[in-house]
C-alpha atoms as a PDB file:
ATOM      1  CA  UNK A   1       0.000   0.000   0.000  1.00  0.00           C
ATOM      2  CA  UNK A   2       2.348   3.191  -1.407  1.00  0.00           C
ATOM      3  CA  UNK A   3      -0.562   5.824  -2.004  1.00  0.00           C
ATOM      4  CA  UNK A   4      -3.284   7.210  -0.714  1.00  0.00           C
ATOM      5  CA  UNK A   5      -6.553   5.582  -1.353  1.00  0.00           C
ATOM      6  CA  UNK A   6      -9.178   6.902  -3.338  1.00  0.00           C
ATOM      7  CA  UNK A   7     -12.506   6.951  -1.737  1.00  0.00           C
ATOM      8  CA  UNK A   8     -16.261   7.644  -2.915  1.00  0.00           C
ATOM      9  CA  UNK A   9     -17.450  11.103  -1.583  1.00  0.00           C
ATOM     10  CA  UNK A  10     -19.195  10.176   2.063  1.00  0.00           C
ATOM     11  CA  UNK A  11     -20.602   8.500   3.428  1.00  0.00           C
ATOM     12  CA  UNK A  12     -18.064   5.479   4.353  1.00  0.00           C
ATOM     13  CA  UNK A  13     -16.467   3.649   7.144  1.00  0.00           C
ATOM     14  CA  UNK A  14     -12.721   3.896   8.614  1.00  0.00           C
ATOM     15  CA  UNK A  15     -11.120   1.135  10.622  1.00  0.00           C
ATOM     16  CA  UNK A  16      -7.902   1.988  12.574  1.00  0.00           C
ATOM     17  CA  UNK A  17      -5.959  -0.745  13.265  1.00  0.00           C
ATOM     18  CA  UNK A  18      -3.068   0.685  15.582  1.00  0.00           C
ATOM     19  CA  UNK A  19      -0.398  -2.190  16.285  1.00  0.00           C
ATOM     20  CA  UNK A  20       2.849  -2.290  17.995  1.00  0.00           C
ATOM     21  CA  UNK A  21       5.103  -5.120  16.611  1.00  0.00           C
ATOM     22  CA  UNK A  22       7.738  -7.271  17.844  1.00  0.00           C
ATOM     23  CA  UNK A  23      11.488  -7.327  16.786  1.00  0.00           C
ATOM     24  CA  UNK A  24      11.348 -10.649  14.737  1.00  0.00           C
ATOM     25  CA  UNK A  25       8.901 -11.204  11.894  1.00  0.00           C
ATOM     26  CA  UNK A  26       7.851 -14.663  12.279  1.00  0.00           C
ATOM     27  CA  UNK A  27       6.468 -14.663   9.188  1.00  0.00           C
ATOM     28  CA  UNK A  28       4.476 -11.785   9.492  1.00  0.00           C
ATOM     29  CA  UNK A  29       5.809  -9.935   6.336  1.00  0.00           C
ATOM     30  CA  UNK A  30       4.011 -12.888   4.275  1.00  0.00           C
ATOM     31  CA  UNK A  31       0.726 -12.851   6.124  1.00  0.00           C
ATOM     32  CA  UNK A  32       0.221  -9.298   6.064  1.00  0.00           C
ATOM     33  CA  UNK A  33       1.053  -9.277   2.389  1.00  0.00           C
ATOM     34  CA  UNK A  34      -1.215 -11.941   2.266  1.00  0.00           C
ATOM     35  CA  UNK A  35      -3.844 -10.297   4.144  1.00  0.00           C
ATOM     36  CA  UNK A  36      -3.799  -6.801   2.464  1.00  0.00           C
ATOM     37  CA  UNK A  37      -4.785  -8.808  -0.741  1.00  0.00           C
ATOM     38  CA  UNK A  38      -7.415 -10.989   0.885  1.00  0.00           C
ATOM     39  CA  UNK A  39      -9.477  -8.045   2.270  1.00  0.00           C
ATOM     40  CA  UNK A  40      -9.033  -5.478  -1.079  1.00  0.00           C
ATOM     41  CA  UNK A  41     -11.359  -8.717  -2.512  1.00  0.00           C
ATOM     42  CA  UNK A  42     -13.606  -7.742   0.117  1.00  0.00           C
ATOM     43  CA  UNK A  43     -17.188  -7.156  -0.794  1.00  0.00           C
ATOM     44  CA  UNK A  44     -17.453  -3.532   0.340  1.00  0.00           C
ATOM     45  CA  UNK A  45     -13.433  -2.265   0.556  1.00  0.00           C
ATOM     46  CA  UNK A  46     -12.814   0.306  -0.627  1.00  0.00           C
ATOM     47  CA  UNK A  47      -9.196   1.078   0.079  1.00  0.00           C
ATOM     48  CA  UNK A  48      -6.207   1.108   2.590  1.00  0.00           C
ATOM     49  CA  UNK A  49      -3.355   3.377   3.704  1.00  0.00           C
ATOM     50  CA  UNK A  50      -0.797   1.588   6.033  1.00  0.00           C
ATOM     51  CA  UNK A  51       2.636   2.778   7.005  1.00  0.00           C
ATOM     52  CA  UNK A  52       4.734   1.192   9.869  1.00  0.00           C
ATOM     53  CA  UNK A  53       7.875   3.033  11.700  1.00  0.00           C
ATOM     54  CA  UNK A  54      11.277   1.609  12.750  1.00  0.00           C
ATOM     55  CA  UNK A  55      10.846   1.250  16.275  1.00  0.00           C
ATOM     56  CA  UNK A  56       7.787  -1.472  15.448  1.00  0.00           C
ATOM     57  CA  UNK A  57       4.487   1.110  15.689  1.00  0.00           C
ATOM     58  CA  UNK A  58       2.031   0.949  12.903  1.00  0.00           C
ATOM     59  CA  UNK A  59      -1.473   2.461  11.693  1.00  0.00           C
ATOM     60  CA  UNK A  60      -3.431   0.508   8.817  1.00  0.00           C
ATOM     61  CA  UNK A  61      -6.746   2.424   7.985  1.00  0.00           C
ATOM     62  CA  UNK A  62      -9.175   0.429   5.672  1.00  0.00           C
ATOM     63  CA  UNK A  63     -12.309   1.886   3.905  1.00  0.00           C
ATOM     64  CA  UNK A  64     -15.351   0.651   3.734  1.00  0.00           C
ATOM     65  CA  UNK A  65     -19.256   0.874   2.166  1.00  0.00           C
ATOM     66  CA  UNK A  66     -20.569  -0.250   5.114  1.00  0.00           C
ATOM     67  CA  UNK A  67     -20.623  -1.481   9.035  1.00  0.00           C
ATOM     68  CA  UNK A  68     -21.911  -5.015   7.632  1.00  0.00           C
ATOM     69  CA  UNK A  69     -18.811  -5.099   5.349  1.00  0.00           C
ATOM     70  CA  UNK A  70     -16.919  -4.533   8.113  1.00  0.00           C
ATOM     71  CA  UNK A  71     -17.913  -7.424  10.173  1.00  0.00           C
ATOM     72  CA  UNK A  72     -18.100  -9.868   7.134  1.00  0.00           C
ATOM     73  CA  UNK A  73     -13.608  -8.925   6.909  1.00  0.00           C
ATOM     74  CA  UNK A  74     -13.441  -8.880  10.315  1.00  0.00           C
ATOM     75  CA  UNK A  75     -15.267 -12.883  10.436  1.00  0.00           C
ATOM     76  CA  UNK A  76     -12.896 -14.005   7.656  1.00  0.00           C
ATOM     77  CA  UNK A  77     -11.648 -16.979   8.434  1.00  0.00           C
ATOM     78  CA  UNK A  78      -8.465 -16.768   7.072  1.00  0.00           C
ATOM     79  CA  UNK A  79      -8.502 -13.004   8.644  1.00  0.00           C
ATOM     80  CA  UNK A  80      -9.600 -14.331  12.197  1.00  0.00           C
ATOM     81  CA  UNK A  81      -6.057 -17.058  11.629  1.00  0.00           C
ATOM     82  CA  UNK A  82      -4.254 -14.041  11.254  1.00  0.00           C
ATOM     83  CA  UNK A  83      -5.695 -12.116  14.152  1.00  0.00           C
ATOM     84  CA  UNK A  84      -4.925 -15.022  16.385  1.00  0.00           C
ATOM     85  CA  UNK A  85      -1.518 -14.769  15.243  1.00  0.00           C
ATOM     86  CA  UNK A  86      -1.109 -11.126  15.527  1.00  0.00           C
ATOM     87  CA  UNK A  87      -1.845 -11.297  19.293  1.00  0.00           C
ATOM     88  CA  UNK A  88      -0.210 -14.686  20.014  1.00  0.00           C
ATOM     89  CA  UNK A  89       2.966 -14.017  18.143  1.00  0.00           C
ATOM     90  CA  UNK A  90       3.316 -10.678  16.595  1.00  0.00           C
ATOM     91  CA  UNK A  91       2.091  -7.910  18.812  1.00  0.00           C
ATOM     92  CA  UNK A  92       3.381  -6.152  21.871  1.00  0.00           C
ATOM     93  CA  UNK A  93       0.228  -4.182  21.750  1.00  0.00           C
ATOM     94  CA  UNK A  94      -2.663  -3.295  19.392  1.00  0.00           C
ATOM     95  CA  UNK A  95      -6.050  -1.542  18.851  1.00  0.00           C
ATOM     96  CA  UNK A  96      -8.878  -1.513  16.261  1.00  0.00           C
ATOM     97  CA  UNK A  97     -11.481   1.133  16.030  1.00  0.00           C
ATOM     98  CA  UNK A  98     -14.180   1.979  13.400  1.00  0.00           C
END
């Protein structure tokens, strides 16, 4: 995700997802490539921006038509896998908010 992404005029739906990540991937440079693809087939996405500093704290904001779209991503199964592994393995800390 290297640009800023184009969105409809309102309204929409933001979720901030607001992570702080460990020293050692783990394999999280695959999943989250992985992932970013998964959910831009999304019914209802309509666009990211992520950016993640050196010292391991990131912001991912995704776009979307609606709430419903929102929970249908968030109940992915192969999006939940990777949820479990961002708290188990890859996060010191994290929040989401819509």
């Amino acid at each position: 995700m290297d640009s800023i992404a184009k969105t409809p005029q309102p309204p929409y739906y933001a979720v901030i997802f607001t992570s702080v990540k460990g020293p050692e991937d783990k394999g999280y440079a695959n999943m989250a490539e992985h992932i970013a693809a998964l959910g831009a087939e999304q019914q209802g996405f309509l666009g990211a921006e992520s950016v993640r500093e050196a010292n391991g704290v990131g912001i991912t904001v995704s776009y979307w038509t609606s709430l419903e779209a929102i929970a249908a991503w968030k109940n992915n199964e192969q999006h939940q896998k990777a949820q479990k592994l961002g708290a188990d393995v890859w996060y010191d800390s994290f929040a989401t908010r819509v």
